[in-house]
N, C-alpha and C. Protein backbone atom coordinates (compact mmCIF):
# COMPACT_ATOMS: atom_id res chain seq x y z
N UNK A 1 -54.61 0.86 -16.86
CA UNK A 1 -54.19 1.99 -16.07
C UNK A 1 -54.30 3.28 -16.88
N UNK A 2 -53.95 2.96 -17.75
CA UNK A 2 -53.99 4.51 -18.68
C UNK A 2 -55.20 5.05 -18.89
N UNK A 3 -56.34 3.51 -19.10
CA UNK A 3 -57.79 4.32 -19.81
C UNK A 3 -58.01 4.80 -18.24
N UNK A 4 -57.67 4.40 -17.12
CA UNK A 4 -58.51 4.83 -16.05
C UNK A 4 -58.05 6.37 -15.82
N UNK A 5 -56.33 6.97 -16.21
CA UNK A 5 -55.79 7.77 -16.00
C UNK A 5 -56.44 8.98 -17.24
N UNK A 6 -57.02 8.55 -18.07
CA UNK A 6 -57.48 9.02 -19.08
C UNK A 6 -59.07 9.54 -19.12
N UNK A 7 -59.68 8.58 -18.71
CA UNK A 7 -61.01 8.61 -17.82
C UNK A 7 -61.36 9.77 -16.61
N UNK A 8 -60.62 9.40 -15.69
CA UNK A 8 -60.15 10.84 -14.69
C UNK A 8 -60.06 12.33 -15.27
N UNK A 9 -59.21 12.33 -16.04
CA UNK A 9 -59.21 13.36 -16.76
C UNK A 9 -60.35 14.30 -17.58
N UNK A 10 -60.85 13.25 -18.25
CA UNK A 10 -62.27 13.42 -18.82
C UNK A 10 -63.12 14.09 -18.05
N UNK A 11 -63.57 13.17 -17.18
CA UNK A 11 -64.14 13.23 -16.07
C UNK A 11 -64.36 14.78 -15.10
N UNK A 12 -63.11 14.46 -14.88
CA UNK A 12 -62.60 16.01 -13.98
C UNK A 12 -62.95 16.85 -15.02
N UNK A 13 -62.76 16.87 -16.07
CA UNK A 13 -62.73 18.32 -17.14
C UNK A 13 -64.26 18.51 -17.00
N UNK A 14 -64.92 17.02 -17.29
CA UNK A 14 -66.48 17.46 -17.02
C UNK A 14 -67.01 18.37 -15.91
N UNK A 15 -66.67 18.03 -14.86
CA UNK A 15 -66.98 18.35 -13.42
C UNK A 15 -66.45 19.46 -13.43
N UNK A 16 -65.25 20.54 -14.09
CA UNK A 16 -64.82 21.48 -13.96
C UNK A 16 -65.76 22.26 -15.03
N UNK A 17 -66.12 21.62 -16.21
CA UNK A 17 -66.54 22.56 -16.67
C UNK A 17 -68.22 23.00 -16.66
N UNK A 18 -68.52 21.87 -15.75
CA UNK A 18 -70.16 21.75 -15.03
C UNK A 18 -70.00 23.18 -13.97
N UNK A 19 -68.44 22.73 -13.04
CA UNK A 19 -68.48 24.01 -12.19
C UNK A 19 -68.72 25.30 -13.05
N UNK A 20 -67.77 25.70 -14.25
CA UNK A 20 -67.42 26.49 -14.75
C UNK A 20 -68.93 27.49 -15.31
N UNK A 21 -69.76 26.24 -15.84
CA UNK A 21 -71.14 26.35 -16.20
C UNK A 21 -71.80 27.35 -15.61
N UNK A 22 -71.81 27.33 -14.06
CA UNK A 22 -72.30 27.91 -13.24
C UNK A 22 -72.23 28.88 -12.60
N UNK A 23 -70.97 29.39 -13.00
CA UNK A 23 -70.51 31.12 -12.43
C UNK A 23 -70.88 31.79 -13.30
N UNK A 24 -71.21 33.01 -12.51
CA UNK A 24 -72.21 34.13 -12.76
C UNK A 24 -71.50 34.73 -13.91
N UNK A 25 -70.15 34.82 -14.53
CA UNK A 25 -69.80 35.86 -15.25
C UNK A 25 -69.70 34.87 -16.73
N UNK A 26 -70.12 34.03 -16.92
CA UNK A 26 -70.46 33.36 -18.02
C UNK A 26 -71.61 33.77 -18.32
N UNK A 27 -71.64 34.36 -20.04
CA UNK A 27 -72.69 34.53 -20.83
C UNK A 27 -73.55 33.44 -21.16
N UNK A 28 -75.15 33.96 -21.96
CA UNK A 28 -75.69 32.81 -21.57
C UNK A 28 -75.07 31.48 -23.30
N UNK A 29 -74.65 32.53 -24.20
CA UNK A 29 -73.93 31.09 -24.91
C UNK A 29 -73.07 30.48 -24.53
N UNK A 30 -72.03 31.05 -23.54
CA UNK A 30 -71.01 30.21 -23.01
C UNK A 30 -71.22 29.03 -22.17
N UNK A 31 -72.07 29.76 -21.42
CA UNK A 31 -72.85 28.51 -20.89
C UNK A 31 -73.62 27.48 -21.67
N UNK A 32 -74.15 27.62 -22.69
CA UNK A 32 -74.91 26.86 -23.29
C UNK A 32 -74.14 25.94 -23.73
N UNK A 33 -72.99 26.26 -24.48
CA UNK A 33 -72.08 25.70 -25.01
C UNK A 33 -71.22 24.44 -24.03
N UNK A 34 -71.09 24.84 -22.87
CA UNK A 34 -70.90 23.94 -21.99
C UNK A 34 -71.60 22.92 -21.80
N UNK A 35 -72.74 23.09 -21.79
CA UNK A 35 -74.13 22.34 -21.86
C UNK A 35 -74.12 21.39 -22.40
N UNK A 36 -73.66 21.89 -23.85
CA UNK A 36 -73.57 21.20 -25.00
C UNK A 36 -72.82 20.28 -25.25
N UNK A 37 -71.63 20.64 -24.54
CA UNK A 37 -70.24 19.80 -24.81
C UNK A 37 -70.63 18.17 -23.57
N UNK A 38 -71.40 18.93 -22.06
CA UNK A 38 -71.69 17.43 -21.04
C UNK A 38 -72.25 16.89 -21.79
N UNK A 39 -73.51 17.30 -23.00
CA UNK A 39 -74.73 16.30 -23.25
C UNK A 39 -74.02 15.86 -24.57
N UNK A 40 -72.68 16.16 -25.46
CA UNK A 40 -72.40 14.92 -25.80
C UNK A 40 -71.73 14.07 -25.47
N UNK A 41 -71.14 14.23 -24.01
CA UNK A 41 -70.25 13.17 -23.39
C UNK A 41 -70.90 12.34 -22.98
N UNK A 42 -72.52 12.43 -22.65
CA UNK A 42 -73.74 11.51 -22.38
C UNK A 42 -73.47 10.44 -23.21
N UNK A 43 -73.79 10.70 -24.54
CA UNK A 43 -73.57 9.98 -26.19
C UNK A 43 -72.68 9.51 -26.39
N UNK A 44 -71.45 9.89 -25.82
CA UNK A 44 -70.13 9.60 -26.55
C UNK A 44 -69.94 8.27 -26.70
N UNK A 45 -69.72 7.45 -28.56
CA UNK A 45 -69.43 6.16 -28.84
C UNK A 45 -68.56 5.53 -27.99
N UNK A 46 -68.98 3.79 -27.33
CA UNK A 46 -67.90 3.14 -26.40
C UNK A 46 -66.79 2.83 -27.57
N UNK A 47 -65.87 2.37 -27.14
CA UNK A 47 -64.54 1.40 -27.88
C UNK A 47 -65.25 0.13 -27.88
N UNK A 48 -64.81 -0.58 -29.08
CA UNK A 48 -65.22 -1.22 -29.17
C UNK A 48 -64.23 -2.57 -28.90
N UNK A 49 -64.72 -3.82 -29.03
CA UNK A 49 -63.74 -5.06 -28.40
C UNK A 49 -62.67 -5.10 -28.71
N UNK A 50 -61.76 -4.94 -29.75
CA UNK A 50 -60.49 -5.01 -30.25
C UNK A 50 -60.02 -3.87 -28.91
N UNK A 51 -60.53 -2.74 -28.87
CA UNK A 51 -59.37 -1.74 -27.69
C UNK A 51 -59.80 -1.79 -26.42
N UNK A 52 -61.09 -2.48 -26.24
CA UNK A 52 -60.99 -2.42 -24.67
C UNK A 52 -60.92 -3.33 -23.93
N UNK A 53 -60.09 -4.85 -24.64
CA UNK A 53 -59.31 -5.93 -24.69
C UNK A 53 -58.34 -5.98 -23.92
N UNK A 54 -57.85 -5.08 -24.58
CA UNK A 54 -56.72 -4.48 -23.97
C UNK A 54 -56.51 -4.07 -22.48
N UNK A 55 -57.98 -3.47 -22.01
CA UNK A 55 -57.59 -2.99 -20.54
C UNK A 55 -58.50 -3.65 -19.79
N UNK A 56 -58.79 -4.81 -20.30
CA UNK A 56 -59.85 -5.79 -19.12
C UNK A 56 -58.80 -6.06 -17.88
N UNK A 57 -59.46 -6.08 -16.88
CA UNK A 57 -59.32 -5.90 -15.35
C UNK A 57 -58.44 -7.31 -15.37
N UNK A 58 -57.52 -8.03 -14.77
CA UNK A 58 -56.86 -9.07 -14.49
C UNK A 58 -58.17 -10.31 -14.30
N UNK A 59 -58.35 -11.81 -14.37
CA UNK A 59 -59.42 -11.96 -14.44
C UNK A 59 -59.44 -12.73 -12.93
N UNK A 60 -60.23 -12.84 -12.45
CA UNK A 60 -60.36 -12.86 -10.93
C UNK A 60 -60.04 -14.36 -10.64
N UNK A 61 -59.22 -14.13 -9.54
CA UNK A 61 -58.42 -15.72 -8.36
C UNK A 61 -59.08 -15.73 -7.14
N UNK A 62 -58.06 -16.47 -6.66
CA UNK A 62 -58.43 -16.95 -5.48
C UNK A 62 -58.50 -15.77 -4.60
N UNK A 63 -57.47 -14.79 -5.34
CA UNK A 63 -56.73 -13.26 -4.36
C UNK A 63 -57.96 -12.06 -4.33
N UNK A 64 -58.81 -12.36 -5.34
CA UNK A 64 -59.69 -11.36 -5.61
C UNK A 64 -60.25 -10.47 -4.87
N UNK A 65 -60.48 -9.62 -4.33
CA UNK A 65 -61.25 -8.88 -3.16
C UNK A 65 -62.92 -8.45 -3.45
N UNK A 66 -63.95 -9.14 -3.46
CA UNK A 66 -64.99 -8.77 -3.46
C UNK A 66 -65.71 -8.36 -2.80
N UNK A 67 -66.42 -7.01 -3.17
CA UNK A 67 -67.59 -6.62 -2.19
C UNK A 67 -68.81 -7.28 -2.69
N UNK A 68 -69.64 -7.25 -1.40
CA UNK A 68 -70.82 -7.38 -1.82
C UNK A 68 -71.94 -6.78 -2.27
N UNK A 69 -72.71 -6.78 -3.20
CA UNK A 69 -73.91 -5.75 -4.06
C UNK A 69 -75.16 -5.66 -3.11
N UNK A 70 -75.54 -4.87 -1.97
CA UNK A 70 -76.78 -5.28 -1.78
C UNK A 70 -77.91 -4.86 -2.54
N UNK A 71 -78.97 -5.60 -2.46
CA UNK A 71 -79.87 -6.16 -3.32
C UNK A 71 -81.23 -5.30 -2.60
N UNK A 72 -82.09 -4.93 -3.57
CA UNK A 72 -83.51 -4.06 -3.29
C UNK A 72 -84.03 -5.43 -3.34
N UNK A 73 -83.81 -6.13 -4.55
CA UNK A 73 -84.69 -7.06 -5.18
C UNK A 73 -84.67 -8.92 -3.89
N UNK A 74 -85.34 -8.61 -3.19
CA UNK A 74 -85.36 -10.14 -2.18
C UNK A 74 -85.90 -11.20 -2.62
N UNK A 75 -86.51 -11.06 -3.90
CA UNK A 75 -86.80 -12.44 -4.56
C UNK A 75 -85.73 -13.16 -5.19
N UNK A 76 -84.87 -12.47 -5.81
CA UNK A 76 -83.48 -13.01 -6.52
C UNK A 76 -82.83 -14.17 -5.56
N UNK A 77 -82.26 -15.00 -5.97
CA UNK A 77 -81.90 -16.33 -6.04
C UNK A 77 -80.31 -15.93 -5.60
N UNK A 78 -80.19 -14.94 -5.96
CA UNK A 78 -78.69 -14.64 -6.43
C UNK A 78 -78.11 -13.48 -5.52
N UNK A 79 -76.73 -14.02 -5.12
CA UNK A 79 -75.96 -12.73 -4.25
C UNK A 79 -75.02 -12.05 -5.01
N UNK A 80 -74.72 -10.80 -5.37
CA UNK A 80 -73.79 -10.17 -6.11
C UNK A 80 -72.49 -9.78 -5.95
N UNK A 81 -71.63 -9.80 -6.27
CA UNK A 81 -69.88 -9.34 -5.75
C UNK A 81 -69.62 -8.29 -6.88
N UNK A 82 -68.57 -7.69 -6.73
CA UNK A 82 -68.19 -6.65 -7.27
C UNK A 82 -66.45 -6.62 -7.05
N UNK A 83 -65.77 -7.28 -7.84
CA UNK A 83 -64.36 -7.18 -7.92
C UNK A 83 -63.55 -5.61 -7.52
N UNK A 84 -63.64 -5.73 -6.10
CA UNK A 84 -62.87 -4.04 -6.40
C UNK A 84 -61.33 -3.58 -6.81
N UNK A 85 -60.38 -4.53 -7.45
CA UNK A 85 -59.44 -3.83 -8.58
C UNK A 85 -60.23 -3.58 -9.85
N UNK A 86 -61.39 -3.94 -10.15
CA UNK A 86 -61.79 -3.76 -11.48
C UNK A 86 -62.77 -2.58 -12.08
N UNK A 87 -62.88 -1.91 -10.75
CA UNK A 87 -63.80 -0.63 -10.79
C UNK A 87 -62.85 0.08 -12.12
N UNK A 88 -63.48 0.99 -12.94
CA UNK A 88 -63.03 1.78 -13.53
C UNK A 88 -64.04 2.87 -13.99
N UNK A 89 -63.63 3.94 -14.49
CA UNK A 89 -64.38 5.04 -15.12
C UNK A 89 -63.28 5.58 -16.40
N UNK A 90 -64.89 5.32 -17.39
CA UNK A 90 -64.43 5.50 -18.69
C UNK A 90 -65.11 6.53 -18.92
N UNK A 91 -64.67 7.47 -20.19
CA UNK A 91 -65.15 8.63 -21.17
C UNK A 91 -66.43 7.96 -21.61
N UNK A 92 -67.40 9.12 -21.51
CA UNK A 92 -68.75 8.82 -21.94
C UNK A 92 -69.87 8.60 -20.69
N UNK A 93 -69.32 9.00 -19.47
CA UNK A 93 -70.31 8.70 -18.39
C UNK A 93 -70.18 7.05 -17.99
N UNK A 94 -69.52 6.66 -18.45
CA UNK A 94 -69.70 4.84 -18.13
C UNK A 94 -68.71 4.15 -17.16
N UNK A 95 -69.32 3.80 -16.34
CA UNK A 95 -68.19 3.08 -14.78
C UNK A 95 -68.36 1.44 -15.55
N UNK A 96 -67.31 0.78 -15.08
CA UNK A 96 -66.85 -0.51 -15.82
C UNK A 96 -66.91 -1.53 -14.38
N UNK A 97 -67.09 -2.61 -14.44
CA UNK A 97 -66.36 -3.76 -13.33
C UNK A 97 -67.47 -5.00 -13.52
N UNK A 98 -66.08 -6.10 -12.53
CA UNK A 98 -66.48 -7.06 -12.94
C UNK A 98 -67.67 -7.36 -11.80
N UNK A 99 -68.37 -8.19 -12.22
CA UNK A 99 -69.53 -8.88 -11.56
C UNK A 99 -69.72 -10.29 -11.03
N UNK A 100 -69.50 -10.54 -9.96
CA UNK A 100 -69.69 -12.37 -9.94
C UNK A 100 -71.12 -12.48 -8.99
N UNK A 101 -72.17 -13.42 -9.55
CA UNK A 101 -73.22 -13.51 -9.28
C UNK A 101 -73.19 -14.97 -9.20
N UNK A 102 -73.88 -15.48 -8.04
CA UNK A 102 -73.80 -16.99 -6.92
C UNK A 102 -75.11 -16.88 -6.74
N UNK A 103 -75.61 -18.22 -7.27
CA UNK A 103 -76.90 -18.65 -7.00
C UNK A 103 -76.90 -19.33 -5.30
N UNK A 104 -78.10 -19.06 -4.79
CA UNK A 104 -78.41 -19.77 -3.85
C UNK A 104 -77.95 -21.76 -3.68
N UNK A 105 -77.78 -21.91 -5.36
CA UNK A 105 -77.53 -23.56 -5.58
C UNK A 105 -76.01 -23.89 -5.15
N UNK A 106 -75.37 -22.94 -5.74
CA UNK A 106 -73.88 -22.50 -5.46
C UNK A 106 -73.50 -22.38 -7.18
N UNK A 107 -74.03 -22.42 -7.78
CA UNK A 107 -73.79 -21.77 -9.53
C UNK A 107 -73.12 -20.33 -9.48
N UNK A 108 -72.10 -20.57 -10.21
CA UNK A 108 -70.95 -18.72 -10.28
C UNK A 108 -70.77 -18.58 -11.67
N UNK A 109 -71.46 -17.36 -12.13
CA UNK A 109 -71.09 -16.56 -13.18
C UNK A 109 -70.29 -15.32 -12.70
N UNK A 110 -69.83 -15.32 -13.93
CA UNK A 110 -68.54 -13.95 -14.08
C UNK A 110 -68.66 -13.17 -15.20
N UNK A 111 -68.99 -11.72 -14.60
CA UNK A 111 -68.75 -11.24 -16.05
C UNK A 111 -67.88 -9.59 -15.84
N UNK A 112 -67.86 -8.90 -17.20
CA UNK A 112 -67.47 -7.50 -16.75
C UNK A 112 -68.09 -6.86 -17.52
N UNK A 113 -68.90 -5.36 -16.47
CA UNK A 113 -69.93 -5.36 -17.56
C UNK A 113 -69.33 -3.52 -17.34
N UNK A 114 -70.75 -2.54 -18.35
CA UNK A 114 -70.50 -1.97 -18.25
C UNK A 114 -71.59 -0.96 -17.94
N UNK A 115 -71.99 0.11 -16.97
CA UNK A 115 -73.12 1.26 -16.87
C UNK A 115 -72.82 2.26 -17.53
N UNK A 116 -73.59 2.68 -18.24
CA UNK A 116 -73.79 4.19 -18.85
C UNK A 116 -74.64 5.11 -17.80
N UNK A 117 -74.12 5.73 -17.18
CA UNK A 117 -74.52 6.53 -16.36
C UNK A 117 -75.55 7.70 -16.62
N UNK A 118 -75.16 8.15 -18.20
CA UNK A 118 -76.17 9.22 -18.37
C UNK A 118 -77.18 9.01 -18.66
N UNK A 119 -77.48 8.12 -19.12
CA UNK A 119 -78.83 7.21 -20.01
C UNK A 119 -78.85 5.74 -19.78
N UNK A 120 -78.93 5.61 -18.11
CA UNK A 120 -79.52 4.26 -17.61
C UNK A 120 -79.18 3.05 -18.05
N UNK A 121 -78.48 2.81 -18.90
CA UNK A 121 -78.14 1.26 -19.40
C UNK A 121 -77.27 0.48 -19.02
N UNK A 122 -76.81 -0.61 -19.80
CA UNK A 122 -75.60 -1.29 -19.23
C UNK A 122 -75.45 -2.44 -20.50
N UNK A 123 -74.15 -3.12 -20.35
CA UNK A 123 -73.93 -4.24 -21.24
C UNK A 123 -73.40 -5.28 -20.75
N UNK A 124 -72.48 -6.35 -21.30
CA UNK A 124 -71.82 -7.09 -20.92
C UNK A 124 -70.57 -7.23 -21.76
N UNK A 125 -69.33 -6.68 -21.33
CA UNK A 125 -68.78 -6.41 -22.27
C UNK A 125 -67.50 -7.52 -22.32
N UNK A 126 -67.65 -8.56 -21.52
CA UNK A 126 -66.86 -9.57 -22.04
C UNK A 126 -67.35 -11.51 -20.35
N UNK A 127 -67.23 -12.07 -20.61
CA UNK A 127 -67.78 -13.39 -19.68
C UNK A 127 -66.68 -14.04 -19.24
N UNK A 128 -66.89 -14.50 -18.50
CA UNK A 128 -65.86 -15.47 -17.50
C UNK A 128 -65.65 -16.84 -18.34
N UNK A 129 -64.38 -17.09 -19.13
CA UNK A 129 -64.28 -18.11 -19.16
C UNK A 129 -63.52 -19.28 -18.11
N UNK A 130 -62.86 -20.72 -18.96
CA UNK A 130 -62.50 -21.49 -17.85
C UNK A 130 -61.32 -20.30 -17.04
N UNK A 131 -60.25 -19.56 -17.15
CA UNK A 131 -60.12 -19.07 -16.43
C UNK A 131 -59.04 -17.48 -17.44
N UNK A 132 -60.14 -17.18 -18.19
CA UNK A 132 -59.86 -16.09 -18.66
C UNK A 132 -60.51 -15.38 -19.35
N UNK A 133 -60.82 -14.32 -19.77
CA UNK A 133 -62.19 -13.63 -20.36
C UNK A 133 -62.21 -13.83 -21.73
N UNK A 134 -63.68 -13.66 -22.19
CA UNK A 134 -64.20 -14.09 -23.59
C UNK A 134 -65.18 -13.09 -24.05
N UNK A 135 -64.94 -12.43 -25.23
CA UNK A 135 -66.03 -11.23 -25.39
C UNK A 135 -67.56 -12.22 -25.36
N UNK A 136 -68.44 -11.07 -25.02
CA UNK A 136 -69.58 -11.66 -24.44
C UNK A 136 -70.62 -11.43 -26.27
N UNK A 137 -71.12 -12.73 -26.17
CA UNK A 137 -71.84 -12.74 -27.14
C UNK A 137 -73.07 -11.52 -27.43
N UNK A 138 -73.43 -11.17 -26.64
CA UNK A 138 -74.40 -10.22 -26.08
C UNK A 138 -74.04 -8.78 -25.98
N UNK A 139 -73.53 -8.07 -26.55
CA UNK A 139 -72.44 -6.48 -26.24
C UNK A 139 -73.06 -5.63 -26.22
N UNK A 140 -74.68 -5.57 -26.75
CA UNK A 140 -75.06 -4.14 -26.84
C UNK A 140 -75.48 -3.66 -25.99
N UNK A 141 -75.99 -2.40 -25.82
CA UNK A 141 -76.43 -1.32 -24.57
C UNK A 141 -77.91 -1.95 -24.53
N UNK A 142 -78.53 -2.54 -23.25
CA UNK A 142 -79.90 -2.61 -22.56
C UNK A 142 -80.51 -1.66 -21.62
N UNK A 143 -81.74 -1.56 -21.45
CA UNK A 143 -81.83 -0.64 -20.31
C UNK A 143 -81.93 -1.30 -19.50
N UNK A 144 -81.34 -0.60 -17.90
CA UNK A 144 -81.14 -1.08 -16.76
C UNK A 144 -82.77 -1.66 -16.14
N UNK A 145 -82.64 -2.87 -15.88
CA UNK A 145 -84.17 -3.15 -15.59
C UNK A 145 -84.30 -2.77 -13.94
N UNK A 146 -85.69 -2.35 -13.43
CA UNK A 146 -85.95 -1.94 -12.17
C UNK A 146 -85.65 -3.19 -11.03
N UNK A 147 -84.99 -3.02 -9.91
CA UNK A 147 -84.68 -4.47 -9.01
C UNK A 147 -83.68 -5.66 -8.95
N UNK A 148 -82.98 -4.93 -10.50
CA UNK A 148 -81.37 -5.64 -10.85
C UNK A 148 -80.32 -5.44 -10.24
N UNK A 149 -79.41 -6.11 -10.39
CA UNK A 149 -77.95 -5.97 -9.65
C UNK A 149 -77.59 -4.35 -10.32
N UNK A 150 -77.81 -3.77 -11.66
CA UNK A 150 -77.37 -2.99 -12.04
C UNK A 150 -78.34 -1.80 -11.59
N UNK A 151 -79.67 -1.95 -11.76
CA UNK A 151 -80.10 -0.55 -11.19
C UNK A 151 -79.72 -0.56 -9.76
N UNK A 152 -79.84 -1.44 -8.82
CA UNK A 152 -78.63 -1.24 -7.49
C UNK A 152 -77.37 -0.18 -7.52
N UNK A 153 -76.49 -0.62 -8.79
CA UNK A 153 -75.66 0.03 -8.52
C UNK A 153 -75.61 1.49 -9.26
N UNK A 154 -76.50 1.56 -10.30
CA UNK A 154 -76.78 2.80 -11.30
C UNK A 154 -77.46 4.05 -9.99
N UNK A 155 -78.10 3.72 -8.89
CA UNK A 155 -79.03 4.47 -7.97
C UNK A 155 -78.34 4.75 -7.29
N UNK A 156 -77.50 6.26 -7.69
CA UNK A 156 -76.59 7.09 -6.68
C UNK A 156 -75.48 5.98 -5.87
N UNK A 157 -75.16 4.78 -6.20
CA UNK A 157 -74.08 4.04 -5.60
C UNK A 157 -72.83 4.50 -6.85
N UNK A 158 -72.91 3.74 -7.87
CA UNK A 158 -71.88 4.47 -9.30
C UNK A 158 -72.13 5.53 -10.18
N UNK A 159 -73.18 6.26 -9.97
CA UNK A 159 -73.98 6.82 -10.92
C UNK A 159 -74.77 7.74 -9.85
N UNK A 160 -74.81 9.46 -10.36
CA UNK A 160 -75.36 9.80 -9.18
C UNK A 160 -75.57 11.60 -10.38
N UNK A 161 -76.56 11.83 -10.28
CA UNK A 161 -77.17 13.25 -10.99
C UNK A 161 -76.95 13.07 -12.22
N UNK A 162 -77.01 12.39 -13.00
CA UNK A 162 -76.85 11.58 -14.30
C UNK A 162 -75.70 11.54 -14.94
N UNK A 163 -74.41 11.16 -13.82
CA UNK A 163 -73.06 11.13 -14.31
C UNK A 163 -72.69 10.41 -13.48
N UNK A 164 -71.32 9.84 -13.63
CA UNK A 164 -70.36 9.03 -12.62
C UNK A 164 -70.49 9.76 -11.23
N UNK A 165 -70.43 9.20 -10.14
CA UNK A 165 -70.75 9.51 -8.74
C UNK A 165 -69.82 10.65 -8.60
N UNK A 166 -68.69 10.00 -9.15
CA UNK A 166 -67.20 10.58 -8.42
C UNK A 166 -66.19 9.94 -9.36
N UNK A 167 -65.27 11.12 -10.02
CA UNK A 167 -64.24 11.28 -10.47
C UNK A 167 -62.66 9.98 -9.96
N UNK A 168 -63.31 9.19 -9.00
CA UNK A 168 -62.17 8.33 -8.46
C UNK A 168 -62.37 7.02 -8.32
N UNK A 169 -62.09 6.49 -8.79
CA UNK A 169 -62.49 4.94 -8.06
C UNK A 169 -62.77 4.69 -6.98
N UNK A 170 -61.98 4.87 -5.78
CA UNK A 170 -61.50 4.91 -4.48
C UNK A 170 -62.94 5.39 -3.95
N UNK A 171 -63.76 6.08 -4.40
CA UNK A 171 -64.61 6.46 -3.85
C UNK A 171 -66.18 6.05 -3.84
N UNK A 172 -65.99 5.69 -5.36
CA UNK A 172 -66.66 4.69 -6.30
C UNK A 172 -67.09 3.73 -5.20
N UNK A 173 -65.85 2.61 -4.26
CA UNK A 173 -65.73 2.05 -4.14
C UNK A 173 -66.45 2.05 -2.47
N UNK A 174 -66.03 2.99 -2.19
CA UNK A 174 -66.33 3.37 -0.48
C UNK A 174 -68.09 3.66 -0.55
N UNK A 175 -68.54 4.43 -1.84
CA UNK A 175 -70.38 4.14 -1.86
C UNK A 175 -70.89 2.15 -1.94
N UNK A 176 -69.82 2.11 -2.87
CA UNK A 176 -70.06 0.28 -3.16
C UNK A 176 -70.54 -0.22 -1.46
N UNK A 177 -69.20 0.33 -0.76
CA UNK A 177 -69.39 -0.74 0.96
C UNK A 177 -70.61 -0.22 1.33
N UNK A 178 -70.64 0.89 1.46
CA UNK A 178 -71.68 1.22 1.95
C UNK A 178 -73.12 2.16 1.34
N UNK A 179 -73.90 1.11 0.20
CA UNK A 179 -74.44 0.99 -0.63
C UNK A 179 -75.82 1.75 0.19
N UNK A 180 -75.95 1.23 1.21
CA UNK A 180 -77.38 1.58 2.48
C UNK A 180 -77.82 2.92 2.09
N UNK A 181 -76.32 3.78 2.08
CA UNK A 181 -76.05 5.01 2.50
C UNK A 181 -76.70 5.98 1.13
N UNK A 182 -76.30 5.21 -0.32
CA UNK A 182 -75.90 5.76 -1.35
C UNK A 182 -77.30 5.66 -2.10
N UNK A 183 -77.71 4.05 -2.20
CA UNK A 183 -78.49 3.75 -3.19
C UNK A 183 -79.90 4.59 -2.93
N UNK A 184 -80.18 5.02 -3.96
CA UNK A 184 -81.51 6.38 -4.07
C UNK A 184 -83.14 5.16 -3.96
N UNK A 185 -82.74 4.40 -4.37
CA UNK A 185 -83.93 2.95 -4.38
C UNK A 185 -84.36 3.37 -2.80
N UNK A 186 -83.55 2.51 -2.56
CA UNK A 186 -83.43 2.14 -0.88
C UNK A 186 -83.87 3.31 -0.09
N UNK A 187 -83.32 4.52 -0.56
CA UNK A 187 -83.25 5.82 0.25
C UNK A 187 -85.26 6.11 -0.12
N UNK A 188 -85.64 5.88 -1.21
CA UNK A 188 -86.93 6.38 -1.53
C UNK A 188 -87.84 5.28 -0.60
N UNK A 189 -87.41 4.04 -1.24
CA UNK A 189 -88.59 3.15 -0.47
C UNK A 189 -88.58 2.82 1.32
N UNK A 190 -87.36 3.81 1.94
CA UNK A 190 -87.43 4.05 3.46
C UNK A 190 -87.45 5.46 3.76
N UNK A 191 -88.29 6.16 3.10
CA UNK A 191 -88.08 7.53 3.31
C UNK A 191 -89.26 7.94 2.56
């Protein structure tokens, strides 16, 4: 709760000072300087496993509420969910949540991963064990591959002008349902 309350904050300061960027009575270093300050929040180092241990999402039951990911990619085997208590937005451009992916066989992985919004990537920042999370052997930043569950959601659904969509979860969450609407994929290859 806190990193998300903390996150927000961030966040908003970004978005205020993106607004701020843009009025006319800012000089052009002041502005620059602004500039300067979004493009290192692009960069900004994640936490690493010891602290963000700490604020992994509850790990998903029977109670869980999942949406579903729709998919560009129709060859995939696999249907996607998206835990929505586990949405979060962290410092550094990066939206957090968990992932459960169901093979056509009926095979369920779990994981919680993470998008970097400013620079396209993503990780896995901890796996579903028997019924509690396990840092994921695998942690570092990849790029988002074209037709994945993650560029799905990186394409204006969580991620939108090369930052978090939106300052809220809640809202985060309302592009998630209605992904049709959001995802820039979808919007290009019907338009």
């Amino acid at each position: 709760m806190v990193a998300r309350q903390w996150g927000r904050m961030v966040v908003g300061g970004m978005v205020l000072a993106g607004l701020a960027a843009c009025g006319s009575t800012k000089s052009e270093e002041e502005r620059l300087y602004l500039f300067e300050q979004l493009e290192q929040e692009r960069f900004r180092e994640d936490v690493g496993w010891d602290t963000l241990r700490q604020y992994l999402p509850a790990f998903p039951s029977a109670k869980t509420s999942w949406i579903e990911v729709g998919t560009v990619n129709t060859q995939t085997p696999f249907r996607h969910f998206i835990d929505a208590g586990s949405v979060a937005i962290a410092p550094g451009q990066i939206v957090r949540y968990t992932l459960k992916s169901e093979s056509d066989r009926g095979a369920v992985n779990i994981s919680y991963e993470s998008i970097r919004c400013g620079v396209a990537v993503w990780k896995t920042v901890a796996i579903g064990g028997t019924d509690a999370w396990e840092q994921a052997r695998n942690d570092e930043w990849r790029s988002i591959e074209r037709g994945g569950v993650q560029d799905t959601l990186r394409r204006g659904v969580m991620c939108s002008g090369g930052g978090v969509a939106s300052t809220k979860e809640s809202q985060l969450l309302y592009r998630l349902k209605n992904w049709e609407n959001y995802n820039l994929q979808t919007a290009n290859e019907n338009g």
